[in-house]
C-alpha atoms as a PDB file:
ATOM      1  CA  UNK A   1     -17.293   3.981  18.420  1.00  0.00           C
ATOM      2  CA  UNK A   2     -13.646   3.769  19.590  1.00  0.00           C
ATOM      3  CA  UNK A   3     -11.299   6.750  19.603  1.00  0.00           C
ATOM      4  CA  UNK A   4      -8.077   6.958  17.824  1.00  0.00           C
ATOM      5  CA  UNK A   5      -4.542   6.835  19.652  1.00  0.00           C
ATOM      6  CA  UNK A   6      -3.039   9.432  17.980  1.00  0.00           C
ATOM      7  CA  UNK A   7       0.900   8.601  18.155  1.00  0.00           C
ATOM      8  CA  UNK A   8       3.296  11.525  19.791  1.00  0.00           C
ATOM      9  CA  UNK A   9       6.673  10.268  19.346  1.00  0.00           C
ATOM     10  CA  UNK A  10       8.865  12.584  17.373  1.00  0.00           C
ATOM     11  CA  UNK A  11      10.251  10.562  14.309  1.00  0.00           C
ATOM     12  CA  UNK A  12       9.786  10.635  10.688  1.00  0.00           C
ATOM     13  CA  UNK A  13       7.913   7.905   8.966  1.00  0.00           C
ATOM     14  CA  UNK A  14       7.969   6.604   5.385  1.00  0.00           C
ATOM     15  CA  UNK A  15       4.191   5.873   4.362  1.00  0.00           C
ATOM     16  CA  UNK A  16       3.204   4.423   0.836  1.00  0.00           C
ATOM     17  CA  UNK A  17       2.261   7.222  -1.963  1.00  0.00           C
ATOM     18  CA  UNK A  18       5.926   8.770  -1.613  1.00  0.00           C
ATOM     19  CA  UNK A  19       6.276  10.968   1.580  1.00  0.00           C
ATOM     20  CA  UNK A  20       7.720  10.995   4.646  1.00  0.00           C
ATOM     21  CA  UNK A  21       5.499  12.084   7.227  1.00  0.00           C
ATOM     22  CA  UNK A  22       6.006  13.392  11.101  1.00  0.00           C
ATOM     23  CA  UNK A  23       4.729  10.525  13.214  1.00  0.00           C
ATOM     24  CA  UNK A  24       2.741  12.368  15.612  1.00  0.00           C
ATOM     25  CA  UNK A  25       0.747  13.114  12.127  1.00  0.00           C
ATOM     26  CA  UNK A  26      -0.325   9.459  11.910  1.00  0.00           C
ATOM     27  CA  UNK A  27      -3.451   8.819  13.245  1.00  0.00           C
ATOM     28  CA  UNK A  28      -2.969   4.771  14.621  1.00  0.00           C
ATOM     29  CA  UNK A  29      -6.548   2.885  15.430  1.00  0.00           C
ATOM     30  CA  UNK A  30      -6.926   0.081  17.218  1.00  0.00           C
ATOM     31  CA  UNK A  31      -8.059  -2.689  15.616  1.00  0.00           C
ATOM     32  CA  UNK A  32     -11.123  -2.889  13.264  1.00  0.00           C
ATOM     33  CA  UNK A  33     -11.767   1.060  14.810  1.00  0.00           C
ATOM     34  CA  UNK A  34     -13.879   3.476  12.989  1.00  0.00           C
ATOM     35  CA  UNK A  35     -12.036   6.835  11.695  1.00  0.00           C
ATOM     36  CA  UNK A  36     -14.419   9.447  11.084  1.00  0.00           C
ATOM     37  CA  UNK A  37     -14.495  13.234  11.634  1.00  0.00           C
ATOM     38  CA  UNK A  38     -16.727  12.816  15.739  1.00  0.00           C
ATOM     39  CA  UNK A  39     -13.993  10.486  16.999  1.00  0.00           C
ATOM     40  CA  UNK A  40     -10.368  12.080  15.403  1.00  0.00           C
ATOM     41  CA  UNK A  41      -8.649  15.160  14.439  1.00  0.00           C
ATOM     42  CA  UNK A  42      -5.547  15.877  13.009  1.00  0.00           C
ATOM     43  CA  UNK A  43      -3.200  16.734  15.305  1.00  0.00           C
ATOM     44  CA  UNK A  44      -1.640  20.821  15.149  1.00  0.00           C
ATOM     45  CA  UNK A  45       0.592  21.669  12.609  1.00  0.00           C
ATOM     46  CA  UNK A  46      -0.380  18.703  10.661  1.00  0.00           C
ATOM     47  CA  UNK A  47      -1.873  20.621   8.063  1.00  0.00           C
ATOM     48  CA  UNK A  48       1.246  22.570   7.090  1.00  0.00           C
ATOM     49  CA  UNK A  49       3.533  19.918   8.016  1.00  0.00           C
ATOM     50  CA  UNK A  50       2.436  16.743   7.672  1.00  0.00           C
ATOM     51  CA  UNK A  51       3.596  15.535   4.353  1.00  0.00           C
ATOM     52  CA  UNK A  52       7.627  16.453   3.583  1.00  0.00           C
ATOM     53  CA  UNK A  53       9.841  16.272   1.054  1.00  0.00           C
ATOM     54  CA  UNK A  54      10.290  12.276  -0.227  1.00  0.00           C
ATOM     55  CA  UNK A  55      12.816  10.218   0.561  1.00  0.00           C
ATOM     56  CA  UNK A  56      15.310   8.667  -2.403  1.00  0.00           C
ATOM     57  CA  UNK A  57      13.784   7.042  -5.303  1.00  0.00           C
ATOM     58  CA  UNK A  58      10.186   6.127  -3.995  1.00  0.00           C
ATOM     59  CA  UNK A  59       7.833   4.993  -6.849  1.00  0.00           C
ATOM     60  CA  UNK A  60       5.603   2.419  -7.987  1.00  0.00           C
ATOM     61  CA  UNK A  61       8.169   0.156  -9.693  1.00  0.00           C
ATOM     62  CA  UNK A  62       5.234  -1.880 -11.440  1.00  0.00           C
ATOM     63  CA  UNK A  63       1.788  -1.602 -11.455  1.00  0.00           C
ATOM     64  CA  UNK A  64      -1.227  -2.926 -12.886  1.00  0.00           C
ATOM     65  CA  UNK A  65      -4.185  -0.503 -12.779  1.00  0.00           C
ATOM     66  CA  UNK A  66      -8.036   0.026 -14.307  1.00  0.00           C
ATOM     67  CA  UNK A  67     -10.280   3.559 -14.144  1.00  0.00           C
ATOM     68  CA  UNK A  68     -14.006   2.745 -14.113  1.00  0.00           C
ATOM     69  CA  UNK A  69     -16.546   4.856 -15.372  1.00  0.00           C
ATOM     70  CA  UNK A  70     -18.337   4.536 -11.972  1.00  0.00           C
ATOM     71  CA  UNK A  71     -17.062   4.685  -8.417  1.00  0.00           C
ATOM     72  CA  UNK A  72     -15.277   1.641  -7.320  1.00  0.00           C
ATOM     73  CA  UNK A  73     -17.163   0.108  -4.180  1.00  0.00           C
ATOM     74  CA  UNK A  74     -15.448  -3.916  -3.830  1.00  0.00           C
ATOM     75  CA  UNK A  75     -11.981  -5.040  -4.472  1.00  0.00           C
ATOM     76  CA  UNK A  76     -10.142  -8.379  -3.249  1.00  0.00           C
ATOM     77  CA  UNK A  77      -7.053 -10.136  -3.573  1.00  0.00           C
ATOM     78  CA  UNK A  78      -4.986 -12.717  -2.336  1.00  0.00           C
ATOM     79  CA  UNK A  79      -1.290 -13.446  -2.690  1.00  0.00           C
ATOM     80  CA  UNK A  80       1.505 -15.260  -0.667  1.00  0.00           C
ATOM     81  CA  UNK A  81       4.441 -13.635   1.381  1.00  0.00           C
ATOM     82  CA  UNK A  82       7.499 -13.385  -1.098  1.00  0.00           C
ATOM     83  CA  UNK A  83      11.007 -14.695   0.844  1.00  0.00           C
ATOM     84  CA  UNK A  84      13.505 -11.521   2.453  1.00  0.00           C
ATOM     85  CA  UNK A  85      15.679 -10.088   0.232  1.00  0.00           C
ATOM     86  CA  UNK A  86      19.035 -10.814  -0.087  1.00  0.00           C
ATOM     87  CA  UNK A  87      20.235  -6.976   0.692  1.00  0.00           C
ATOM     88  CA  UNK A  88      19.399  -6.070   3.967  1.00  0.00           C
ATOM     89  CA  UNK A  89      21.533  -3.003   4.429  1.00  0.00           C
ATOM     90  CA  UNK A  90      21.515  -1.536   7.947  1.00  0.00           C
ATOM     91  CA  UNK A  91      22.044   2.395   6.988  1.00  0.00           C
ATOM     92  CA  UNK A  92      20.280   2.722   3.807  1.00  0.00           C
ATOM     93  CA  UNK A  93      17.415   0.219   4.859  1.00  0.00           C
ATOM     94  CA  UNK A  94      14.885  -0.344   2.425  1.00  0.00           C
ATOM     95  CA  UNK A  95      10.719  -0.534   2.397  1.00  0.00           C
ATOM     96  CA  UNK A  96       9.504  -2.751  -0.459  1.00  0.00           C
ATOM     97  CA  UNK A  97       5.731  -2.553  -0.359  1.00  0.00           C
ATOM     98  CA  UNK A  98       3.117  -4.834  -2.356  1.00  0.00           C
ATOM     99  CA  UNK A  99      -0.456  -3.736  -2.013  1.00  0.00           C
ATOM    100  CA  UNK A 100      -4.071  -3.639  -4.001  1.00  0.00           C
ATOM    101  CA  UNK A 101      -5.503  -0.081  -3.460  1.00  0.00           C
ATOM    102  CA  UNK A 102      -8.270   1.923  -4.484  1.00  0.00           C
ATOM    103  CA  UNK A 103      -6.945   5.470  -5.918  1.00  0.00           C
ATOM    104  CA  UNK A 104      -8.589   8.359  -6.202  1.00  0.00           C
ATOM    105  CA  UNK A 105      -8.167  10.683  -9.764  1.00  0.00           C
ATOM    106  CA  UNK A 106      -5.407   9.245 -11.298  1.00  0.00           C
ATOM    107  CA  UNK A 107      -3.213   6.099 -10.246  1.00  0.00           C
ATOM    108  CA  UNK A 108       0.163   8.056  -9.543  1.00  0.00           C
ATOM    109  CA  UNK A 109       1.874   8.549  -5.967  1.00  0.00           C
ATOM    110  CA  UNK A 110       0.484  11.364  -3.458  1.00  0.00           C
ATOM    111  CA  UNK A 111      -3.736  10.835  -4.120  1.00  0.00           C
ATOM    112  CA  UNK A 112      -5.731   9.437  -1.928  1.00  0.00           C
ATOM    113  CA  UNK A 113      -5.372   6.113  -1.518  1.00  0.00           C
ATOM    114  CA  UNK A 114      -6.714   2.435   0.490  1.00  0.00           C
ATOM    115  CA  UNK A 115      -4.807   0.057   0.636  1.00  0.00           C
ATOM    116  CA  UNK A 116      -3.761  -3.240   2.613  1.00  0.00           C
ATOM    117  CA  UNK A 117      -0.051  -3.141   2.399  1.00  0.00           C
ATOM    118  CA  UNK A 118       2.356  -6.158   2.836  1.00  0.00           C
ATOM    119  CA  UNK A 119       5.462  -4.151   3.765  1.00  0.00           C
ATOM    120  CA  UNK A 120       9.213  -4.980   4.517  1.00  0.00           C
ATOM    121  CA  UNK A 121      11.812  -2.574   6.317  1.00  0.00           C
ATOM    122  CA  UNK A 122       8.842  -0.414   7.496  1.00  0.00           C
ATOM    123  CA  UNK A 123       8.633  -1.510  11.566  1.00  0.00           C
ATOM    124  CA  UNK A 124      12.216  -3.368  10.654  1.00  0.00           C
ATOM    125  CA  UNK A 125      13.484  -6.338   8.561  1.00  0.00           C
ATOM    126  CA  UNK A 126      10.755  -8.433   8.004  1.00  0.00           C
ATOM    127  CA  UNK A 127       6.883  -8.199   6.786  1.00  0.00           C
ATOM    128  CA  UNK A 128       4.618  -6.775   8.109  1.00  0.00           C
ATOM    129  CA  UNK A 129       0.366  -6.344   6.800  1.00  0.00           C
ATOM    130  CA  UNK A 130      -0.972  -3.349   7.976  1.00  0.00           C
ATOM    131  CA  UNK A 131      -4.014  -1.389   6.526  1.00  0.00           C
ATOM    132  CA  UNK A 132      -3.755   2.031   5.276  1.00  0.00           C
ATOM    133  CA  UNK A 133      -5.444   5.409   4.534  1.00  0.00           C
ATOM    134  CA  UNK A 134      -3.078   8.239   2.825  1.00  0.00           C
ATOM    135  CA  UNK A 135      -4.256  11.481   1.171  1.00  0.00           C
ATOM    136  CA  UNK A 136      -0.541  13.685   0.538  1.00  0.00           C
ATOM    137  CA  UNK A 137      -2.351  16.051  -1.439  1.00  0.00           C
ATOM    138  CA  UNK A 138      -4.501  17.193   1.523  1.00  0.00           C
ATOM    139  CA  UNK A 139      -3.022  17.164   5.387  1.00  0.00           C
ATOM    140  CA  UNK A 140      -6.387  17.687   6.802  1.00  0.00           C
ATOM    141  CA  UNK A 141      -7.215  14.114   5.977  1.00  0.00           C
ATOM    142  CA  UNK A 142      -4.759  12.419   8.014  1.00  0.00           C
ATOM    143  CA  UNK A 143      -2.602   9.033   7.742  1.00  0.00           C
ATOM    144  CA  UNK A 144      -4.801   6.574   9.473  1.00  0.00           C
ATOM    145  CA  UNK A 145      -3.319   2.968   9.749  1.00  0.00           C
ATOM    146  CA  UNK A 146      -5.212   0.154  11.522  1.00  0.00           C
ATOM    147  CA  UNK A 147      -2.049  -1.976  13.673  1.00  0.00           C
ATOM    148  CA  UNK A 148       0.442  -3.895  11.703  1.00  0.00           C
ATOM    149  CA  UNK A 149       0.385  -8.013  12.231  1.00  0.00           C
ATOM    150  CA  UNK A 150       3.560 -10.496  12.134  1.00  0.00           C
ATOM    151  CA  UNK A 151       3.578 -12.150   8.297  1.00  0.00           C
ATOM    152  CA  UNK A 152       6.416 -14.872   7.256  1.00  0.00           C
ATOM    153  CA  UNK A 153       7.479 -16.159   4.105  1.00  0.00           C
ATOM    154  CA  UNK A 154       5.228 -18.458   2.874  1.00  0.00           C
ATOM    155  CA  UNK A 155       2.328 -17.419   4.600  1.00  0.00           C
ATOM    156  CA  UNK A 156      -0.768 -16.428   2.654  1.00  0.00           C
ATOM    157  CA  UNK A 157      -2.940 -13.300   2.434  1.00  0.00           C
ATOM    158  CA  UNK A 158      -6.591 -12.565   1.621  1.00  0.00           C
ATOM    159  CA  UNK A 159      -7.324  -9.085   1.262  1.00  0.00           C
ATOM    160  CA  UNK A 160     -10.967  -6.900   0.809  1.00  0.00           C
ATOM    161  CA  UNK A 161     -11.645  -3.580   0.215  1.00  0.00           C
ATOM    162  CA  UNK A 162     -15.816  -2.356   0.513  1.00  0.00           C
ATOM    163  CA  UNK A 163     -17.731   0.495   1.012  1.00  0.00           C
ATOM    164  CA  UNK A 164     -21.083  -0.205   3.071  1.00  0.00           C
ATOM    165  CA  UNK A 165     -24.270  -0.074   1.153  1.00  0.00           C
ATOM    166  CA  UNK A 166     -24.877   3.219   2.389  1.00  0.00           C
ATOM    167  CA  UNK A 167     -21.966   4.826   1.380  1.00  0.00           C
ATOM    168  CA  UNK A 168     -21.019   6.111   4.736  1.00  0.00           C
ATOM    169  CA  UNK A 169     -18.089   3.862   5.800  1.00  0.00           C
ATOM    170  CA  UNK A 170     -14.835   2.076   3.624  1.00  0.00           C
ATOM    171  CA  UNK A 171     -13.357  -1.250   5.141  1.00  0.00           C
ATOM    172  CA  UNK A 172      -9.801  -2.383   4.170  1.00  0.00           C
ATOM    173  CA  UNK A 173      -8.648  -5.696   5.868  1.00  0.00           C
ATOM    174  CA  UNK A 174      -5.822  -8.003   5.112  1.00  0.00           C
ATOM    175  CA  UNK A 175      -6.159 -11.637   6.673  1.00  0.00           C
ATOM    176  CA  UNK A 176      -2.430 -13.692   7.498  1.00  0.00           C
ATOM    177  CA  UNK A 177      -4.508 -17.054   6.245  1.00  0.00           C
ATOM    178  CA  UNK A 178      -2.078 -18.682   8.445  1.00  0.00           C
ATOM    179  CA  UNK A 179      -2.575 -17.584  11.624  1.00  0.00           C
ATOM    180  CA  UNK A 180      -5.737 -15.998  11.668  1.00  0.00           C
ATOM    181  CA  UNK A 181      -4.745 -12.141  12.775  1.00  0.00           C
ATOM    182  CA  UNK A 182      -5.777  -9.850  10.437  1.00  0.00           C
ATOM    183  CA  UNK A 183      -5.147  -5.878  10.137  1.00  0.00           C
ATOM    184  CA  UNK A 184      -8.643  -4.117   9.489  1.00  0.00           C
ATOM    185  CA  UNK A 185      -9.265  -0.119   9.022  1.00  0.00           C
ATOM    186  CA  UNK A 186     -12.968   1.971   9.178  1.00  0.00           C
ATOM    187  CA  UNK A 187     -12.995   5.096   7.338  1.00  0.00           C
ATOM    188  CA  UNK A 188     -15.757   7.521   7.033  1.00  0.00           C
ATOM    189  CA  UNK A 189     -16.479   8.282   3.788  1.00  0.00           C
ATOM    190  CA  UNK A 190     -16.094  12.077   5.043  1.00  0.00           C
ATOM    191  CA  UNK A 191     -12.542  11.427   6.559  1.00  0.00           C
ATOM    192  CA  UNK A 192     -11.702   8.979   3.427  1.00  0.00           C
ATOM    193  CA  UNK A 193     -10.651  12.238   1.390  1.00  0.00           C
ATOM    194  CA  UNK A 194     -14.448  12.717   0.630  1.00  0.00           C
ATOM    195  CA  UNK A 195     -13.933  11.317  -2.753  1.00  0.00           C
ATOM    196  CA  UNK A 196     -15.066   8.719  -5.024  1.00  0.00           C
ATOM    197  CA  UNK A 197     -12.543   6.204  -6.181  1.00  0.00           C
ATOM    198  CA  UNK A 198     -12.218   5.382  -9.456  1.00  0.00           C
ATOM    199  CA  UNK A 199      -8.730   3.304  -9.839  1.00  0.00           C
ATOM    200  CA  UNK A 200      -7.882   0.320  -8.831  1.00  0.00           C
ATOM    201  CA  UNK A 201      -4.291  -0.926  -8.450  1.00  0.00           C
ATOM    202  CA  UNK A 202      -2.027  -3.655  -7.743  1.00  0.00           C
ATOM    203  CA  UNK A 203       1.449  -2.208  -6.860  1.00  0.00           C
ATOM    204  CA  UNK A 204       4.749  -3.376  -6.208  1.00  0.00           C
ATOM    205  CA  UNK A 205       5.729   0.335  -4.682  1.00  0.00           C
ATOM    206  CA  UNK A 206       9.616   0.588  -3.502  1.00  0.00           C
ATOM    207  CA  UNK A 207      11.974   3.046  -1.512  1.00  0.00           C
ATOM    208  CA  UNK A 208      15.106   2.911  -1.882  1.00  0.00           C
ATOM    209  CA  UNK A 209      15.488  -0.265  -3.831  1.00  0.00           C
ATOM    210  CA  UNK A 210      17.510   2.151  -6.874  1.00  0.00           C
ATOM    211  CA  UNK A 211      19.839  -0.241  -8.607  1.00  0.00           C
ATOM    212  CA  UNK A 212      20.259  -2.455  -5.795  1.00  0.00           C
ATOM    213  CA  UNK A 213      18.151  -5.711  -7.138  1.00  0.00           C
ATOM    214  CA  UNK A 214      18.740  -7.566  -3.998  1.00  0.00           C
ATOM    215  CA  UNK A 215      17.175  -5.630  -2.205  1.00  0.00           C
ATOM    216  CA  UNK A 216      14.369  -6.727  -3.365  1.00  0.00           C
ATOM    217  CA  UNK A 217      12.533 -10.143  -2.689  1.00  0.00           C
ATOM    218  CA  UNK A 218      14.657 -13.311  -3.331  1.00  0.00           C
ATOM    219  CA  UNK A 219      12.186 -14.486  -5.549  1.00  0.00           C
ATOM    220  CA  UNK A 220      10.944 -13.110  -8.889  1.00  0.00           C
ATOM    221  CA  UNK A 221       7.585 -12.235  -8.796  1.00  0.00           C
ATOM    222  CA  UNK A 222       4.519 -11.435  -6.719  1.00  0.00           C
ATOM    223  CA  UNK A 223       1.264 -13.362  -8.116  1.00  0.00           C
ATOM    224  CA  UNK A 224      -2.005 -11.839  -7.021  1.00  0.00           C
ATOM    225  CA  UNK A 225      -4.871 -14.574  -7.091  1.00  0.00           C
ATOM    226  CA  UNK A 226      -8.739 -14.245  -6.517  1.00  0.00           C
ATOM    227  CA  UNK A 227      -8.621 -10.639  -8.021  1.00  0.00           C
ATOM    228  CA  UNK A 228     -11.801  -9.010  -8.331  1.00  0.00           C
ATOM    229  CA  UNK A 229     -12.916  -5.353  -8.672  1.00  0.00           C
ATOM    230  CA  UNK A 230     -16.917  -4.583  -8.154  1.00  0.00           C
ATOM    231  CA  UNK A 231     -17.018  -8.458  -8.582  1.00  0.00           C
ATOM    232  CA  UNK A 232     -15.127  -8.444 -11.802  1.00  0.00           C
ATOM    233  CA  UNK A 233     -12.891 -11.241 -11.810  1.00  0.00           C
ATOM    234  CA  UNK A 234     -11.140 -10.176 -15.805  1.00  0.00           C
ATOM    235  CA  UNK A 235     -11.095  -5.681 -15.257  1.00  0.00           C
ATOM    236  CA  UNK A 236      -9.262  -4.614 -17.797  1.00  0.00           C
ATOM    237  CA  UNK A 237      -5.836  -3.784 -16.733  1.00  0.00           C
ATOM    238  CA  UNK A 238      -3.005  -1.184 -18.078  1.00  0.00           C
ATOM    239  CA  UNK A 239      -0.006  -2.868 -17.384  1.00  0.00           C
ATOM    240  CA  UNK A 240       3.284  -0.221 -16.719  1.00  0.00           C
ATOM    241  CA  UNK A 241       6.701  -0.893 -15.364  1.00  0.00           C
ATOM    242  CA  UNK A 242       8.301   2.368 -14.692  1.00  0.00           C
ATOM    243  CA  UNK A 243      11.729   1.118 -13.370  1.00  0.00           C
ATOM    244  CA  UNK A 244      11.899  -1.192 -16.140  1.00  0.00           C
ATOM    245  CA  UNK A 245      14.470   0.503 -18.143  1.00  0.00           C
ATOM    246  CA  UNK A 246      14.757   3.268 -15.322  1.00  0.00           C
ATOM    247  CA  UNK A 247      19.169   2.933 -14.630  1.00  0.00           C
ATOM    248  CA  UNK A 248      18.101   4.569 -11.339  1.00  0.00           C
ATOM    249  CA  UNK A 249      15.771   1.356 -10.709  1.00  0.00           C
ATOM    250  CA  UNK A 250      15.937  -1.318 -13.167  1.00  0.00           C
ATOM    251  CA  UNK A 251      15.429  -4.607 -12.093  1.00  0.00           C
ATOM    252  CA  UNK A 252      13.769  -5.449 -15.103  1.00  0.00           C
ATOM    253  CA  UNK A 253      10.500  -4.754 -13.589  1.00  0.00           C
ATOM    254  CA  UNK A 254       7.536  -5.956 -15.562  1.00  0.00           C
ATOM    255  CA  UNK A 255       3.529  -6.533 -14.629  1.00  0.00           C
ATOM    256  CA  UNK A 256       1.452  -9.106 -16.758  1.00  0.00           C
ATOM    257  CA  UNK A 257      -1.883 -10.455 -16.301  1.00  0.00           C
ATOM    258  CA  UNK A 258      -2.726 -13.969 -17.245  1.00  0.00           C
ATOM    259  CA  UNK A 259      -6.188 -15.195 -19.045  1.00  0.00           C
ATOM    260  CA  UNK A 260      -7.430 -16.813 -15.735  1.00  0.00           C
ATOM    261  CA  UNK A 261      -7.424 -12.624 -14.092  1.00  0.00           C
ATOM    262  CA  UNK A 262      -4.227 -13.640 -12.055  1.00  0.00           C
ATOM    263  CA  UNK A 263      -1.764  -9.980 -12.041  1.00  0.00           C
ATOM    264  CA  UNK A 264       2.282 -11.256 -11.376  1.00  0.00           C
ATOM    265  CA  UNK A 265       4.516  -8.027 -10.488  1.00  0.00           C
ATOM    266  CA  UNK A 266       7.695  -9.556 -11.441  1.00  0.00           C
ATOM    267  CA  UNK A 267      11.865  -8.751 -11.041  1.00  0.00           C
ATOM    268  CA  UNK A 268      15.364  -9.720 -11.326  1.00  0.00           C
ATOM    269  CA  UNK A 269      17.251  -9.864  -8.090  1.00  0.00           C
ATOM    270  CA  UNK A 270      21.117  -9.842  -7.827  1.00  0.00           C
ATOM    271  CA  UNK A 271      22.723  -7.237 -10.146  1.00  0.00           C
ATOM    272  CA  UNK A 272      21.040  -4.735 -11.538  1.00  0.00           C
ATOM    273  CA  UNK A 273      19.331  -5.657 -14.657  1.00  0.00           C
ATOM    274  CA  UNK A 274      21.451  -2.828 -16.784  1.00  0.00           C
ATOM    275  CA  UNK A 275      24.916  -4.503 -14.861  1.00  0.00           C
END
């Protein structure tokens, strides 16, 4: 079982779930590494400082999500790399994420949460697909990420999400269909919040976007294919757009979800929508 390299470099992170957190609290695996409670701790002072105050205007700017009556075990999805934005301000960079994740008690920012994330402005400008763990309720369960991988425009994803059949160990991988590299995280059960999850999402999650349309995607929409959850192709999805008519975020922001199962996050770039 590998160890964790457990980053030391003082400097503040944005992480999906809406926190900034100290990077010396982010545990970073190598990849396809196990996390689990014999190989990793979290680092001192992590516990009272490892989630801070947000940065401006993080939130999920459209979502689709289900609750099941059970705990969620299987989830995967497949999409393809949206162009840049337009906007790529160098002072107030932003991080536009896109991600399907397994939540844990309600499907909001801050509980714990898997997730493959396709991510822009987070290691710079340009995509990245890196798998996450992030519970912001509780420090002593630690951000764990598995190494980010080089995505392009164009390029297309596959994504999983499984627990093993003995409950003991979550995988979350994201594939770059293109060339092969993929970003893959093992969590313990125990170190994975010790929680059920009964959400699952697909989330178009932004920081510092706000009124600023292009900086989002040029393009208008996300489209994620080959959706199922516990090998349900048709879950039955709440749809919710909370920076559609949102002045501090409206690009008119909307989710939909089309008879074949397919789930489109969708915008306006350019102008805000309310301009």
């Amino acid at each position: 079982m590998l160890a964790s390299n457990v980053l030391s470099l003082s400097a503040i992170v944005r992480v999906p779930g809406g926190h900034e957190v100290p990077i010396e609290c982010i545990t970073a695996l190598p990849n396809r590494a196990v996390f689990n409670a014999s190989s990793a701790r979290v680092p001192a002072g992590c516990q009272q400082t490892a989630m801070v105050e947000a940065p401006h205007i993080q939130i999920y700017a459209a979502d689709v999500h289900f609750e099941s009556k059970s705990p969620l075990t299987s989830f995967t999805a497949d999409w393809v790399v949206p162009p840049l934005p337009a906007s790529q301000p160098f002072l107030e960079r932003q991080v536009v994420y896109f991600w399907p994740g397994f939540k844990s008690q309600a499907p909001e920012m801050g509980y714990p949460v898997l997730q493959p994330v396709l991510q822009y402005g987070e290691h710079g400008p340009s995509w990245a697909l890196q798998s996450w763990f992030v519970d912001a309720k509780q420090p002593q369960f630690p951000v764990v990420t598995a190494p980010a991988i080089d995505v392009q425009p164009g390029h297309r994803i596959t994504s999983y999400m499984s627990q093993s059949s003995d409950g003991a160990t979550w995988t979350v991988s994201g594939t770059n269909k293109d060339t092969g590299k993929d970003s893959t995280l093992h969590v313990a059960y125990a170190r994975a919040g010790k929680t059920d999850y009964n959400y699952a999402m697909l989330v178009n999650e932004n920081i510092n976007v706000n009124e600023h349309c292009d900086r989002m995607p040029a393009a208008t929409g996300v489209t994620f294919t080959n959706v199922t959850v516990n090998g349900d192709a048709k879950p039955a999805w709440t749809t919710r757009a909370d920076c559609a008519g949102n002045d501090a975020c409206d690009c008119g922001n909307a989710a939909s979800v089309a008879a074949n199962g397919d789930v489109t996050l969708s915008w306006r770039t350019g102008a805000a929508a309310s301009a």
